[in-house]
N, C-alpha and C. Protein backbone atom coordinates (compact mmCIF):
# COMPACT_ATOMS: atom_id res chain seq x y z
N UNK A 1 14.03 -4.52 39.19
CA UNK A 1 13.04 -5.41 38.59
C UNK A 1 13.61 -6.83 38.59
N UNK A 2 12.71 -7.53 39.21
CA UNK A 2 13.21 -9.43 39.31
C UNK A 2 12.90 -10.26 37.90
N UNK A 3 13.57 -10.89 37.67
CA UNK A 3 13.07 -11.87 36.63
C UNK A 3 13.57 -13.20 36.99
N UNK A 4 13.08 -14.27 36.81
CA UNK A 4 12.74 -15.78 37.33
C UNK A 4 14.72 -16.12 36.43
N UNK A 5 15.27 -16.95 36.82
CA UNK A 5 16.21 -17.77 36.55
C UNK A 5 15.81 -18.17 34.83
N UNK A 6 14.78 -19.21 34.73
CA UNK A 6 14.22 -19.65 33.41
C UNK A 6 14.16 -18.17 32.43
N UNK A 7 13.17 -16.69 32.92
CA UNK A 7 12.84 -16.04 32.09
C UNK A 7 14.66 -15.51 31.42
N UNK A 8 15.60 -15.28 32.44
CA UNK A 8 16.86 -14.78 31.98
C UNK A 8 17.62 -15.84 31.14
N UNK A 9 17.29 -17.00 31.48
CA UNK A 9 18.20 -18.10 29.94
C UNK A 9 17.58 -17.38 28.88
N UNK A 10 15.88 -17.87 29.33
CA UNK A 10 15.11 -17.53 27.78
C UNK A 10 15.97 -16.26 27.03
N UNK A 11 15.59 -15.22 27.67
CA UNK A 11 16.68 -14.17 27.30
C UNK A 11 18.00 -14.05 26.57
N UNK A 12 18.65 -14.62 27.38
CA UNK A 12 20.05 -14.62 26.96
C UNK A 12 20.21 -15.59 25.60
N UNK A 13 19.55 -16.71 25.78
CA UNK A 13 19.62 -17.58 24.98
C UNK A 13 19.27 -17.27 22.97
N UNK A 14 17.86 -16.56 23.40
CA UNK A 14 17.07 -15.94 22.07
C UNK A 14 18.06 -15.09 21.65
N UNK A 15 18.76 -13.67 22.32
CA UNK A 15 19.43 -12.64 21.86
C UNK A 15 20.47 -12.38 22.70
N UNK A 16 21.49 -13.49 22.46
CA UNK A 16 22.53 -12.98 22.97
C UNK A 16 23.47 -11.69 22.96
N UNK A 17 23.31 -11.38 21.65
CA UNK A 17 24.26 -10.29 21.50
C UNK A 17 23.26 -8.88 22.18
N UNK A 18 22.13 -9.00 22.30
CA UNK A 18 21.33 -8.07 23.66
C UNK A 18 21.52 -8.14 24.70
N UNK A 19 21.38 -9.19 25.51
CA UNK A 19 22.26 -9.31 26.51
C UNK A 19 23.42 -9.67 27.17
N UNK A 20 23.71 -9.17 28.62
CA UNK A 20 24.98 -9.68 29.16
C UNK A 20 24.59 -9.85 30.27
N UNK A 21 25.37 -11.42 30.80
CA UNK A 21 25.14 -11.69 31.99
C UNK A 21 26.03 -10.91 32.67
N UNK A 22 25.67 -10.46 34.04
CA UNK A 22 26.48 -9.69 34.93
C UNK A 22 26.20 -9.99 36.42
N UNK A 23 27.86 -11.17 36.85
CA UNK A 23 28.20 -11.60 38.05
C UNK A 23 28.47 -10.64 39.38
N UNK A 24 27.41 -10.12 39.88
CA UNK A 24 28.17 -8.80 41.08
C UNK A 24 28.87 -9.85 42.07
N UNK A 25 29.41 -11.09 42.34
CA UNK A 25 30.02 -11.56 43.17
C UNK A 25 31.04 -11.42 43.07
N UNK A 26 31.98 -11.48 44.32
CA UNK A 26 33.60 -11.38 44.54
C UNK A 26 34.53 -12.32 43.29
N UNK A 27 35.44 -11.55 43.39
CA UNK A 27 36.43 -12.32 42.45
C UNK A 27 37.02 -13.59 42.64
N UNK A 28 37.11 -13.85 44.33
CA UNK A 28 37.10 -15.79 44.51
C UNK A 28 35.53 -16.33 44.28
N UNK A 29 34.58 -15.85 44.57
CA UNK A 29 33.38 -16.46 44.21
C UNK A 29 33.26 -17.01 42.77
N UNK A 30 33.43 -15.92 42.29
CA UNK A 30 33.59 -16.09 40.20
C UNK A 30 34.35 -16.99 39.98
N UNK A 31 35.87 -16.81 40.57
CA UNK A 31 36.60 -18.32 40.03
C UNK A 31 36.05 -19.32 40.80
N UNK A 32 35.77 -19.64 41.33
CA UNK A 32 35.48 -21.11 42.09
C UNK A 32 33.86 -21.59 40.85
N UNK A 33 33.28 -20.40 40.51
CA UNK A 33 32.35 -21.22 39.72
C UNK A 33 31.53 -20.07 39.13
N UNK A 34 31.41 -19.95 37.88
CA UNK A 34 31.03 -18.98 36.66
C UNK A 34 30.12 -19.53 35.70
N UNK A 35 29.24 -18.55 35.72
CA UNK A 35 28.65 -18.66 34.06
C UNK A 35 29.34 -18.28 32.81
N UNK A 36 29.29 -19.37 31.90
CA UNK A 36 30.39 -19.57 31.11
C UNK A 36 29.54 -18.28 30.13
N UNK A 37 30.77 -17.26 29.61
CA UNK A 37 30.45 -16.08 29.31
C UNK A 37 30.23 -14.91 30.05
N UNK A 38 29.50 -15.27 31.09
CA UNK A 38 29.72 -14.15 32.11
C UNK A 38 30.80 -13.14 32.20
N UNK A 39 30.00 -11.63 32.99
CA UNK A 39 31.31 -10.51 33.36
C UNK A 39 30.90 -10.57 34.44
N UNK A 40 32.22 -10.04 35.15
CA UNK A 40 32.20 -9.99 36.85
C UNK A 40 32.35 -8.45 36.70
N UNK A 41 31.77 -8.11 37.81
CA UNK A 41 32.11 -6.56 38.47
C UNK A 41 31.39 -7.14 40.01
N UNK A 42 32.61 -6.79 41.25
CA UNK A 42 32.12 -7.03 42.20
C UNK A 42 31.73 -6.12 42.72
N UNK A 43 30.26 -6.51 43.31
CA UNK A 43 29.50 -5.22 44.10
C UNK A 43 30.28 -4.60 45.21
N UNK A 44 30.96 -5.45 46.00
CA UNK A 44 31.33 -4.45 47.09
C UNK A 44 33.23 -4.15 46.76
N UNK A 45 33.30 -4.02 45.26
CA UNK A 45 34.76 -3.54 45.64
C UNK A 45 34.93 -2.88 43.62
N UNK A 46 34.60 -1.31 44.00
CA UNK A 46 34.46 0.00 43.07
C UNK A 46 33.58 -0.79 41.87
N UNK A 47 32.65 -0.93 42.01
CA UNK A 47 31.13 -1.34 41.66
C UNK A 47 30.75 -0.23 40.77
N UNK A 48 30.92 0.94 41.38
CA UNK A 48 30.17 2.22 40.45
C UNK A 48 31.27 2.23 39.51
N UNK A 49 33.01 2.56 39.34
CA UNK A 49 33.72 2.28 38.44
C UNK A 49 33.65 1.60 37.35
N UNK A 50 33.18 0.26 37.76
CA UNK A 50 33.09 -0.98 36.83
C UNK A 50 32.17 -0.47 35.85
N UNK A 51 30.86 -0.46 36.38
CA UNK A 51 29.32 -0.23 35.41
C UNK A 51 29.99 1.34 34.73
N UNK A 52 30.35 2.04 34.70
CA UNK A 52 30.73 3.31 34.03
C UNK A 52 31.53 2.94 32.58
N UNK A 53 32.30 1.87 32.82
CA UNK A 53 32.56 1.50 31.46
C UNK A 53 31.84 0.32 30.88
N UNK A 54 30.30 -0.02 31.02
CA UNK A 54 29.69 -0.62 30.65
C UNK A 54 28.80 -0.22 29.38
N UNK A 55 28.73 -0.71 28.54
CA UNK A 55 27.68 -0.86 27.52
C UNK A 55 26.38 -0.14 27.69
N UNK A 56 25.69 0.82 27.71
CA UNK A 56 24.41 1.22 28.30
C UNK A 56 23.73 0.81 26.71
N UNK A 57 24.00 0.24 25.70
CA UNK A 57 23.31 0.18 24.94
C UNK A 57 22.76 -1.75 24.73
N UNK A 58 23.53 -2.37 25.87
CA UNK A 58 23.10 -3.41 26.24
C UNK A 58 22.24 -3.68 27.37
N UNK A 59 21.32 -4.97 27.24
CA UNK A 59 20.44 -5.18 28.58
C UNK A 59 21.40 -6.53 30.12
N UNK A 60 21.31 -6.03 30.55
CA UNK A 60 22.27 -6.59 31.47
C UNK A 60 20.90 -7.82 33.06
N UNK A 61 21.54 -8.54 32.82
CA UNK A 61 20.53 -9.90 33.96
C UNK A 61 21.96 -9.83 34.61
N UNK A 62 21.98 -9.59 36.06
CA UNK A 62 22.69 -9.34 37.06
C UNK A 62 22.03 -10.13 38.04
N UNK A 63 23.27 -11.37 38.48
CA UNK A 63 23.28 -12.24 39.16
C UNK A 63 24.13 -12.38 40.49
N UNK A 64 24.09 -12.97 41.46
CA UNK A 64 25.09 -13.27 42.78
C UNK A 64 24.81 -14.78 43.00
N UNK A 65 25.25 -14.66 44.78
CA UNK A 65 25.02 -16.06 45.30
C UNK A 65 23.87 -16.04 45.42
N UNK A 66 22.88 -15.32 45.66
CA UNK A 66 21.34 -16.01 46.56
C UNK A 66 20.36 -14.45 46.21
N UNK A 67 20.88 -13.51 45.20
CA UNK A 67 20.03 -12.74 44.99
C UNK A 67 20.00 -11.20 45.48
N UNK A 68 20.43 -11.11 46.66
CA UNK A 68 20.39 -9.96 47.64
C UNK A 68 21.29 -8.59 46.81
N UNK A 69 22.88 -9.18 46.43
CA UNK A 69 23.41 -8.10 45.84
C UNK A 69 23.18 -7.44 44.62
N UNK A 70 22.31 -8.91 43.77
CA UNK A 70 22.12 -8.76 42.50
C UNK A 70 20.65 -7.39 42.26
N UNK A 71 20.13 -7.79 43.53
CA UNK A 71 19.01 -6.76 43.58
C UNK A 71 19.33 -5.03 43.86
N UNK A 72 20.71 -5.11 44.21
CA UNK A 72 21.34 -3.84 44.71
C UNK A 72 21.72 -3.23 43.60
N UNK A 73 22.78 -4.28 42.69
CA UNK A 73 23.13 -3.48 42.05
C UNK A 73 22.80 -3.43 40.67
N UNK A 74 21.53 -4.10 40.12
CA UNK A 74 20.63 -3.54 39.20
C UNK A 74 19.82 -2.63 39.61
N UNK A 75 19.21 -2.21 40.34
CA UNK A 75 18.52 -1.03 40.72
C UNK A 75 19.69 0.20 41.01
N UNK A 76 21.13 -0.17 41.24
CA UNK A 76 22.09 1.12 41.13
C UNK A 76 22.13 1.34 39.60
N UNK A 77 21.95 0.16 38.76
CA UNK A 77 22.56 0.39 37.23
C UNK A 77 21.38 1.19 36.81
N UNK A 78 20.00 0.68 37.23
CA UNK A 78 19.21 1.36 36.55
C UNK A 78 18.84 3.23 36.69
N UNK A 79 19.52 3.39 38.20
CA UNK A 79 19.49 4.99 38.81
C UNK A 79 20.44 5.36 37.44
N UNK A 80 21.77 4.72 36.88
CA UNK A 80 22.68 5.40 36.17
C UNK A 80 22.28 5.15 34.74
N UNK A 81 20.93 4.54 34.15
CA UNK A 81 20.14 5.03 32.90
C UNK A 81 20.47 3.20 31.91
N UNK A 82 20.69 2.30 32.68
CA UNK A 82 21.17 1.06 31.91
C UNK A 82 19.92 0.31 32.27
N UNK A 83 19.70 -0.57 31.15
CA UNK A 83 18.55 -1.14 31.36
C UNK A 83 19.13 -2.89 32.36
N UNK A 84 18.73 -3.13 33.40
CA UNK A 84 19.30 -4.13 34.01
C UNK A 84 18.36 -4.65 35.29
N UNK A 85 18.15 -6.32 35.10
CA UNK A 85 17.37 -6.81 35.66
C UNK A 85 18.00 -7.77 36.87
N UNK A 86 17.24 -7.92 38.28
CA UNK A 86 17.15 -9.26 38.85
C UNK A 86 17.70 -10.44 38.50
N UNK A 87 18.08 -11.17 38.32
CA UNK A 87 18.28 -12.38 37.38
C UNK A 87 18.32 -13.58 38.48
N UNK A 88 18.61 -13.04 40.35
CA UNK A 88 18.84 -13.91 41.34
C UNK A 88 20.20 -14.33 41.44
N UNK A 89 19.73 -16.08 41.52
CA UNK A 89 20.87 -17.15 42.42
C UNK A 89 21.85 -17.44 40.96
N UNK A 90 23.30 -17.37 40.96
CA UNK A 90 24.11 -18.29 39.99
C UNK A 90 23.95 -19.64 40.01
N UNK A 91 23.14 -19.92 41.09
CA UNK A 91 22.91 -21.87 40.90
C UNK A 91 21.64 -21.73 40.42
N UNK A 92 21.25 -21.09 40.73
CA UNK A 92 19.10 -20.76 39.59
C UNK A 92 19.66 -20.82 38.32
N UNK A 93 20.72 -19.47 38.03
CA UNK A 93 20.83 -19.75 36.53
C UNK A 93 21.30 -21.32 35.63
N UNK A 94 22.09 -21.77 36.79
CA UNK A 94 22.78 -23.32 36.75
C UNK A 94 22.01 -24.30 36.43
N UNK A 95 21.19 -24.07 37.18
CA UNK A 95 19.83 -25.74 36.93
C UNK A 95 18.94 -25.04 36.13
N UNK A 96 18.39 -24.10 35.65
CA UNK A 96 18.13 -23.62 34.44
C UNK A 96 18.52 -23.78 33.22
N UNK A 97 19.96 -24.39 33.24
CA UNK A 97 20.42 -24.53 31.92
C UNK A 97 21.80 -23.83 31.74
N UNK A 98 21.85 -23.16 32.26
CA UNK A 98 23.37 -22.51 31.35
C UNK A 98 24.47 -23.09 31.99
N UNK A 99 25.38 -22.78 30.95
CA UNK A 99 26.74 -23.84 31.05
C UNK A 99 27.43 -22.83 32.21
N UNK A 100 28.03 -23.78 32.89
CA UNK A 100 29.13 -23.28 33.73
C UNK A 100 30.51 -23.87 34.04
N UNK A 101 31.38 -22.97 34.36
CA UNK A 101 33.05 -23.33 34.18
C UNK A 101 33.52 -23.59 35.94
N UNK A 102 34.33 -23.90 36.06
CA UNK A 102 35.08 -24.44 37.39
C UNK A 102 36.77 -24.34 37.36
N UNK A 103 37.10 -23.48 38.26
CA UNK A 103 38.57 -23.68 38.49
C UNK A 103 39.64 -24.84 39.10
């Protein structure tokens, strides 16, 4: 399930402690530039590991570079019973508003 950049601030913003942002990009991607608060779990390196010790009692907006992985691996979270959305581009969430960090 997709949700717009704006609808996931709104989100995060109203009830934070409901949600968590969740970065499926690589671990140089994340450092070079993060949503401040953000968790990383990278999709293509033990992805199913990561989400297993995740929160299923939290709602999770799962983000990448441009959308593609983020769509992968919320629809894997949701096969494993976690409620977790679309959220797209980390620069959508960026010019949307949320703060971000730099190495």
């Amino acid at each position: 399930m997709r949700i717009t950049a704006s609808e996931a601030v709104e989100k995060f913003r109203t009830q934070p402690e409901k949600y968590v942002l969740l970065d499926v990009r690589t671990a140089a991607e994340y450092r070079q530039v993060r949503i401040k608060g953000s968790l990383n779990a990278d999709f293509y390196s033990g992805f199913d590991r990561q989400v297993e010790k995740l929160d299923k009692g939290k709602t999770y907006l799962v983000f990448c570079a441009s959308g593609g992985r983020s769509q992968a691996a919320a629809a894997f979270m949701r096969q494993k019973g976690f409620e977790a959305y679309n959220a797209g581009a980390v620069g959508d969430l960026i010019q949307a508003g949320l703060e971000y960090e730099r190495d």
